[in-house]
PDB file of N, CA and C in Angstrom:
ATOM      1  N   UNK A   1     -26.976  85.464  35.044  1.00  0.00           N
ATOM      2  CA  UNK A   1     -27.145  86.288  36.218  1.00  0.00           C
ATOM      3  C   UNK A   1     -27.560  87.708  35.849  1.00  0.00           C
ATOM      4  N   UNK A   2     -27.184  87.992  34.657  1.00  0.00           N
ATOM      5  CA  UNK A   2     -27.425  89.377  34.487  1.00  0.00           C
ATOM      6  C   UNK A   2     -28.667  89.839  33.996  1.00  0.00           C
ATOM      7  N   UNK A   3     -29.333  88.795  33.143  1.00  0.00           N
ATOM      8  CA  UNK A   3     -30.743  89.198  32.704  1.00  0.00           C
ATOM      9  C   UNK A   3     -31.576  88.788  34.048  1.00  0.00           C
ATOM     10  N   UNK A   4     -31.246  87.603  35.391  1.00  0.00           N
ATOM     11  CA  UNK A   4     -32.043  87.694  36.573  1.00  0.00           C
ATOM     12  C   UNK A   4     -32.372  88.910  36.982  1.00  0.00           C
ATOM     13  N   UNK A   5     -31.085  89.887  37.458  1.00  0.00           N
ATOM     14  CA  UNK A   5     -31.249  90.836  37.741  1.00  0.00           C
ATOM     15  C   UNK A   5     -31.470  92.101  37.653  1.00  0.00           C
ATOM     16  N   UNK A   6     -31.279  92.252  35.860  1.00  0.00           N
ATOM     17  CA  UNK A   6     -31.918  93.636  35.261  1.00  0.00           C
ATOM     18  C   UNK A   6     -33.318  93.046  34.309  1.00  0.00           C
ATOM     19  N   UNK A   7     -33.409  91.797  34.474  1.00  0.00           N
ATOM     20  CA  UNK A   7     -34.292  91.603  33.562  1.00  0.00           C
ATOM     21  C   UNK A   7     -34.118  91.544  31.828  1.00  0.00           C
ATOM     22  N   UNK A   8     -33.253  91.797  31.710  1.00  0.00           N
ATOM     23  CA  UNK A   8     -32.464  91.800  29.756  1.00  0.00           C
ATOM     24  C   UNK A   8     -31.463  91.353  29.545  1.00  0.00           C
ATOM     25  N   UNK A   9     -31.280  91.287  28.671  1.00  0.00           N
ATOM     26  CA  UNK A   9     -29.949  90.453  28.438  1.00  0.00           C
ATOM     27  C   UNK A   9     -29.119  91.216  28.318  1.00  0.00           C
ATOM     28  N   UNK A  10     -27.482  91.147  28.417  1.00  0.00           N
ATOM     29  CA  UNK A  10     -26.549  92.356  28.448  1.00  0.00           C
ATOM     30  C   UNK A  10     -26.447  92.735  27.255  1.00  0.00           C
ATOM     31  N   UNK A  11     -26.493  92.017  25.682  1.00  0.00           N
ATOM     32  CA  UNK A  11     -26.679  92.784  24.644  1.00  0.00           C
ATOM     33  C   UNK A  11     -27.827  93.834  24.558  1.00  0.00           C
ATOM     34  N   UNK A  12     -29.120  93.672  25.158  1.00  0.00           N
ATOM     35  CA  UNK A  12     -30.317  94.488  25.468  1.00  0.00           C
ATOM     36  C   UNK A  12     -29.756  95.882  26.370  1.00  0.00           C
ATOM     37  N   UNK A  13     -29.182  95.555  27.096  1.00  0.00           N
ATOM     38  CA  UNK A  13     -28.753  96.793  27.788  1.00  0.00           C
ATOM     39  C   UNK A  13     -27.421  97.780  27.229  1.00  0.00           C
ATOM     40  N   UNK A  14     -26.606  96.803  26.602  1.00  0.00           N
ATOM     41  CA  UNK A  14     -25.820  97.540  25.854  1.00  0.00           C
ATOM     42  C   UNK A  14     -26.543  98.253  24.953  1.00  0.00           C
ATOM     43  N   UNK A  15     -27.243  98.366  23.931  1.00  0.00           N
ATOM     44  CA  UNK A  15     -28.163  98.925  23.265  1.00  0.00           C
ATOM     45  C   UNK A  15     -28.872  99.824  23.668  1.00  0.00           C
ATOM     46  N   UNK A  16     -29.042 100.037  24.908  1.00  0.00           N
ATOM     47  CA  UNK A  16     -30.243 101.063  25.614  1.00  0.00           C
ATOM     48  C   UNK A  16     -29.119 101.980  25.944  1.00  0.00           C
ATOM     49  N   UNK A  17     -27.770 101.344  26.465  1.00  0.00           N
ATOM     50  CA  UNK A  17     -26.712 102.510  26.415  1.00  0.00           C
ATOM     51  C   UNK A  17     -26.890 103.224  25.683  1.00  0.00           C
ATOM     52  N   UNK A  18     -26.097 102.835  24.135  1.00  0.00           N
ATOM     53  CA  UNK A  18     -26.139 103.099  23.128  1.00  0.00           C
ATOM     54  C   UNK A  18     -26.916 104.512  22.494  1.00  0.00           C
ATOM     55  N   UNK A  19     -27.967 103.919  23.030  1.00  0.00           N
ATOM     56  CA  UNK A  19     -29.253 104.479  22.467  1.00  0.00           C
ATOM     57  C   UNK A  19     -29.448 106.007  23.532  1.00  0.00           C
ATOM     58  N   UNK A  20     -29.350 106.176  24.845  1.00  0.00           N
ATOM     59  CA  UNK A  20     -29.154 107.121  25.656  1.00  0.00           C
ATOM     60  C   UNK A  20     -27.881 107.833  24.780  1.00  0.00           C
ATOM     61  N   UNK A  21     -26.938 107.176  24.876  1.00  0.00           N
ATOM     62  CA  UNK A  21     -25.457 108.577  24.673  1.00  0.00           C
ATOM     63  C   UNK A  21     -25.780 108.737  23.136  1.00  0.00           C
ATOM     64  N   UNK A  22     -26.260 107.843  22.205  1.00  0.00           N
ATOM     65  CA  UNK A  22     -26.729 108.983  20.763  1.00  0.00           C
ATOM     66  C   UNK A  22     -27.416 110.080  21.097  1.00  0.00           C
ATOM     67  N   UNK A  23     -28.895 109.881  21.679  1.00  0.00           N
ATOM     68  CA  UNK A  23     -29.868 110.411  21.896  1.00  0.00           C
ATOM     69  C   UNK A  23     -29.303 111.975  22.604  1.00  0.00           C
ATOM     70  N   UNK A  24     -28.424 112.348  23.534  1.00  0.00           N
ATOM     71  CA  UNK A  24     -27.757 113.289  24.034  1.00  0.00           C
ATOM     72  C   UNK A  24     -26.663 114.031  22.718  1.00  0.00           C
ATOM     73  N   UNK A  25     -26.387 113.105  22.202  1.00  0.00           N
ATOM     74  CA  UNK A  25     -25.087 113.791  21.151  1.00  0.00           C
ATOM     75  C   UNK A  25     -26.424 114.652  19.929  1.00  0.00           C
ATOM     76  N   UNK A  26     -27.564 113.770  19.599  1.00  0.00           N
ATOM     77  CA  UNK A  26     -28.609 114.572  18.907  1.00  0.00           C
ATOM     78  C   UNK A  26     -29.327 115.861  19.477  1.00  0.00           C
ATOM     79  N   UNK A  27     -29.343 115.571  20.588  1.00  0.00           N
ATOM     80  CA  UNK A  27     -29.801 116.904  21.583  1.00  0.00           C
ATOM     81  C   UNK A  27     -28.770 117.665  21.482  1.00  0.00           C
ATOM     82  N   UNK A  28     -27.927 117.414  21.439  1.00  0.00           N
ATOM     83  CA  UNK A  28     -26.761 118.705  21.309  1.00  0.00           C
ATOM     84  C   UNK A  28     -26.615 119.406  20.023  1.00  0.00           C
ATOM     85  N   UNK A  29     -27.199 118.710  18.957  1.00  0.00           N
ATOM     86  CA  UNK A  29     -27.559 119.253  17.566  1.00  0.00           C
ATOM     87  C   UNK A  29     -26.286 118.495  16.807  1.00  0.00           C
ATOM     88  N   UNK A  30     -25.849 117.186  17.010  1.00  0.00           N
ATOM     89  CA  UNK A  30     -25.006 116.772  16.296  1.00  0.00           C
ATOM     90  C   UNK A  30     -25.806 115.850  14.916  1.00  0.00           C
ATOM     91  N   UNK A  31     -25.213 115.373  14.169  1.00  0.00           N
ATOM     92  CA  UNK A  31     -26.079 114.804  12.862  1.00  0.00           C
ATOM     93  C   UNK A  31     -26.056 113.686  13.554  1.00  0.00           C
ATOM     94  N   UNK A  32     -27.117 112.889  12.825  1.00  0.00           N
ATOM     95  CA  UNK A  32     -27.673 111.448  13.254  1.00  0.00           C
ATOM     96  C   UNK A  32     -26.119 110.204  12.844  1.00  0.00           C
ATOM     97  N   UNK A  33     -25.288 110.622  11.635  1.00  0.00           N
ATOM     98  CA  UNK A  33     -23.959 109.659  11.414  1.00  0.00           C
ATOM     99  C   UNK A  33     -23.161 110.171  12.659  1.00  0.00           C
ATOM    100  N   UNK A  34     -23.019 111.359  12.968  1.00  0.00           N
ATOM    101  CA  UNK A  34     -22.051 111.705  14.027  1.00  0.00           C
ATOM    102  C   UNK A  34     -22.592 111.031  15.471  1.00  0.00           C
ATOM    103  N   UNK A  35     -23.614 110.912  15.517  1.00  0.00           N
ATOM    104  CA  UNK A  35     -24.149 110.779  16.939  1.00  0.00           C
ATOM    105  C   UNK A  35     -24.071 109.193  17.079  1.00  0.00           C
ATOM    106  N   UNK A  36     -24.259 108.575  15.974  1.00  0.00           N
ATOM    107  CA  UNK A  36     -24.372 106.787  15.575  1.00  0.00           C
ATOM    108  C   UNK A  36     -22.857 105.888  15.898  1.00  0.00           C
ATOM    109  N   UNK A  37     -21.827 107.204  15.475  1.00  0.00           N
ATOM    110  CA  UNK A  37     -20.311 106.721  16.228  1.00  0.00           C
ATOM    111  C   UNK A  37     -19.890 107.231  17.036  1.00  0.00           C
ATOM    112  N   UNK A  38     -20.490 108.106  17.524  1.00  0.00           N
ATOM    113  CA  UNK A  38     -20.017 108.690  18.877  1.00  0.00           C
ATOM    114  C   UNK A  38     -20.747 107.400  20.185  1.00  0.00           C
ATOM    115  N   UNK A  39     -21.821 106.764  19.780  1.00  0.00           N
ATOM    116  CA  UNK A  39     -22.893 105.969  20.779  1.00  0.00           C
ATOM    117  C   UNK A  39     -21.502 104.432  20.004  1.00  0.00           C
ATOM    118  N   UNK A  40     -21.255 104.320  18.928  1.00  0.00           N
ATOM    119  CA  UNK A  40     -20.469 103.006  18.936  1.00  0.00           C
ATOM    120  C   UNK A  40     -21.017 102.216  18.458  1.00  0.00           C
ATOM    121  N   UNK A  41     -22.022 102.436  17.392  1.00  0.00           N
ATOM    122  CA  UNK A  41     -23.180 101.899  16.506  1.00  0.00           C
ATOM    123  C   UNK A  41     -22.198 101.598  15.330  1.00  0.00           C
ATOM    124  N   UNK A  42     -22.178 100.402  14.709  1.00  0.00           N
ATOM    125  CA  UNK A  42     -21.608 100.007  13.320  1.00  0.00           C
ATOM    126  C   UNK A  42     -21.839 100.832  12.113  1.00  0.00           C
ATOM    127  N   UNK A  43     -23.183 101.445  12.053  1.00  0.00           N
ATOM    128  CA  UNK A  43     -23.734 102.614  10.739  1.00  0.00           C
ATOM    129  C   UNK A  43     -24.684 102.994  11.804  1.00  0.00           C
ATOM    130  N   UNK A  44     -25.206 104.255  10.679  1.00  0.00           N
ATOM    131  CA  UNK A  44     -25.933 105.222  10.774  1.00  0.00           C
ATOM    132  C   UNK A  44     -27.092 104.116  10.569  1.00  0.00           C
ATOM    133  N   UNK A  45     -27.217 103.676   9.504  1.00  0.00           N
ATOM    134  CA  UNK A  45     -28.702 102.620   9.337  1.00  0.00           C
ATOM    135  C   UNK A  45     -28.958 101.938  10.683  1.00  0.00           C
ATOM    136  N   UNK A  46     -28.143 101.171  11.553  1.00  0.00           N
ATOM    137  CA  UNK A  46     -28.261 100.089  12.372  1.00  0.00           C
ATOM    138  C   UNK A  46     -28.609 100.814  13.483  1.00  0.00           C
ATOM    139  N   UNK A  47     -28.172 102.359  13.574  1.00  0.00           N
ATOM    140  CA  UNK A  47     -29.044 103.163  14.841  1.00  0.00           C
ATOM    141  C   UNK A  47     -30.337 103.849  14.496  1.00  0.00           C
ATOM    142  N   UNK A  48     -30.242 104.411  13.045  1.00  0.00           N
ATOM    143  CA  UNK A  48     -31.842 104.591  12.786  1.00  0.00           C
ATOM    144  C   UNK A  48     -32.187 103.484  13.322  1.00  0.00           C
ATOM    145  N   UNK A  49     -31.920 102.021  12.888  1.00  0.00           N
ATOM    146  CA  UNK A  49     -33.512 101.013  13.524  1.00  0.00           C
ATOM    147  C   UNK A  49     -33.559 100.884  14.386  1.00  0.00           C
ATOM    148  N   UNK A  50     -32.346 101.061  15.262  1.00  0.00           N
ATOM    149  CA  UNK A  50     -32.731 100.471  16.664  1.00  0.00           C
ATOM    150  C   UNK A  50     -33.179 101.669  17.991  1.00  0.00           C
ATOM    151  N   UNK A  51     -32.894 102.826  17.075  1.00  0.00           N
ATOM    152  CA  UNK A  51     -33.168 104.679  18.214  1.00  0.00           C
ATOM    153  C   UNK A  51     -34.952 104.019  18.014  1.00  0.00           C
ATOM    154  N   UNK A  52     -35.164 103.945  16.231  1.00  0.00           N
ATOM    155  CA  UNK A  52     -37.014 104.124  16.329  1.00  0.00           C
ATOM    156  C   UNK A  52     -37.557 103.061  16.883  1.00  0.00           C
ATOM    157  N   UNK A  53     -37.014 101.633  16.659  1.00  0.00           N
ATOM    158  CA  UNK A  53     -37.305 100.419  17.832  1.00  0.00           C
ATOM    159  C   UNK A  53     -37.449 100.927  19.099  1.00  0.00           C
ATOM    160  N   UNK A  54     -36.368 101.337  19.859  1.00  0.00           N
ATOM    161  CA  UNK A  54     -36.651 101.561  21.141  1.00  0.00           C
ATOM    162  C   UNK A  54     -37.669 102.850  21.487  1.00  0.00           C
ATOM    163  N   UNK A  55     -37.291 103.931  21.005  1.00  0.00           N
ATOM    164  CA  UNK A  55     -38.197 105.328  20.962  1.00  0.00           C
ATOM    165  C   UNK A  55     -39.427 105.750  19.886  1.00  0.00           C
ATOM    166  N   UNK A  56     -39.660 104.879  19.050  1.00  0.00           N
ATOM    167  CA  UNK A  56     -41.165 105.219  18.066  1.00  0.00           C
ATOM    168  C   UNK A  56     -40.429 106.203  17.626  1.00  0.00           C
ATOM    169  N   UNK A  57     -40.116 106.683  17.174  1.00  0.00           N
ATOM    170  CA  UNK A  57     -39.301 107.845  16.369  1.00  0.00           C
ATOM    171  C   UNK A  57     -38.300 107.911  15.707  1.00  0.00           C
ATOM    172  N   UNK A  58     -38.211 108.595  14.495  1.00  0.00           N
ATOM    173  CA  UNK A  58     -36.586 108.736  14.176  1.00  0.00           C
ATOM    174  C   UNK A  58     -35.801 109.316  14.915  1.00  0.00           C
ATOM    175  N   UNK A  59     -34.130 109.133  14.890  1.00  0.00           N
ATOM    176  CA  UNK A  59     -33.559 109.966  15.453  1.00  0.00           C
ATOM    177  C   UNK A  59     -33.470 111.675  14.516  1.00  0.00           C
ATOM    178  N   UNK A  60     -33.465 111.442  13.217  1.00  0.00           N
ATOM    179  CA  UNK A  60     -33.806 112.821  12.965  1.00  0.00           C
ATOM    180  C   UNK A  60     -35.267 113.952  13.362  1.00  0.00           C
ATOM    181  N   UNK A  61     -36.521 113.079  13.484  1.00  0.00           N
ATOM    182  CA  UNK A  61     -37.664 113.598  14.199  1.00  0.00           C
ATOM    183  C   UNK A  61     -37.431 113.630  15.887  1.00  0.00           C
ATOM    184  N   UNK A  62     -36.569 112.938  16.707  1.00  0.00           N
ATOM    185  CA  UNK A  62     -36.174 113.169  17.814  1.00  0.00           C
ATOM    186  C   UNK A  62     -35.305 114.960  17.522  1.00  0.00           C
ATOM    187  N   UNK A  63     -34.290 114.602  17.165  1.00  0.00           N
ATOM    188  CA  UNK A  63     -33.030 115.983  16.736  1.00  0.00           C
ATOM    189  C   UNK A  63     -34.244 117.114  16.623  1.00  0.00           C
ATOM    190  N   UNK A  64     -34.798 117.062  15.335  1.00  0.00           N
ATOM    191  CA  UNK A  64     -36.287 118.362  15.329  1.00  0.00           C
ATOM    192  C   UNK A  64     -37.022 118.863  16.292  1.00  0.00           C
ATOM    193  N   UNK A  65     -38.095 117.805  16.770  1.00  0.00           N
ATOM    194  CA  UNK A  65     -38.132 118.285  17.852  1.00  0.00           C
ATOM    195  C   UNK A  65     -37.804 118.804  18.803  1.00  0.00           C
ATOM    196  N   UNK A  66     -36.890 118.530  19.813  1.00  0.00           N
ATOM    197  CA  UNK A  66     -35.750 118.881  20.563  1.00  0.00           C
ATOM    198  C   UNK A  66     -35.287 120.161  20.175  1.00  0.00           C
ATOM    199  N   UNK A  67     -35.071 120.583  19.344  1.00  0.00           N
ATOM    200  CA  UNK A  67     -34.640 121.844  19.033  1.00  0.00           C
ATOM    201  C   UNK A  67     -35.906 122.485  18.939  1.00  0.00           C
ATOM    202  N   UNK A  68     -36.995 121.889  18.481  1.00  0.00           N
ATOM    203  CA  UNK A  68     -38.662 123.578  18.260  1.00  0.00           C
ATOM    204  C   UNK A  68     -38.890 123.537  19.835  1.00  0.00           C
ATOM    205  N   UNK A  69     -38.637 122.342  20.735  1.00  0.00           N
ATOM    206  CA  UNK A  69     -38.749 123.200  22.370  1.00  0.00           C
ATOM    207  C   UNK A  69     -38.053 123.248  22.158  1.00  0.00           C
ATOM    208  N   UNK A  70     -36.531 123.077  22.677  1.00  0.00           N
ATOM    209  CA  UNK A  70     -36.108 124.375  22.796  1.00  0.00           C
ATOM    210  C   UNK A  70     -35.876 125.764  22.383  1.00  0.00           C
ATOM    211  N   UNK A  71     -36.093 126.039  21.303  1.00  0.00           N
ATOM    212  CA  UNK A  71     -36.427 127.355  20.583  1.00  0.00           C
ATOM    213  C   UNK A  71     -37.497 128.199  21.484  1.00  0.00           C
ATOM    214  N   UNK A  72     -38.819 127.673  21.773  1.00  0.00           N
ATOM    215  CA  UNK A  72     -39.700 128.557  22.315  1.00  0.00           C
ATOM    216  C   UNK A  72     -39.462 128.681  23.804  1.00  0.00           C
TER     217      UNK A  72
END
């Protein structure tokens, strides 16, 4: 019932959680291990692959960025 209606499977969406509340803890300027257990990720490795899977990016080139806008 649940992939009928969101279209993914609930492990798929758990992951996109995941992947949102790291993605905010990196915007806040936290390190990529801090942000990987704060989201509830097993390692730091298993959210690198799955932040640049979902977003084309690292989460440390996400963190960089994010901070040069906001800087200017």
């Amino acid at each position: 019932m649940f992939q009928a209606e969101l279209g993914i499977t609930p492990a798929r969406y758990v992951e996109r959680v995941r992947v949102d509340i790291a993605r905010a803890a990196l915007d806040a300027g936290h390190c990529v291990g801090d942000s990987a257990r704060r989201a509830g990720f097993g390692s730091a490795e298993t959210f690198r692959r799955v932040f640049s899977s979902q977003l084309g990016v690292s989460p440390k080139a996400h963190r960089d960025r994010f901070r040069t806008v906001a800087s200017h």
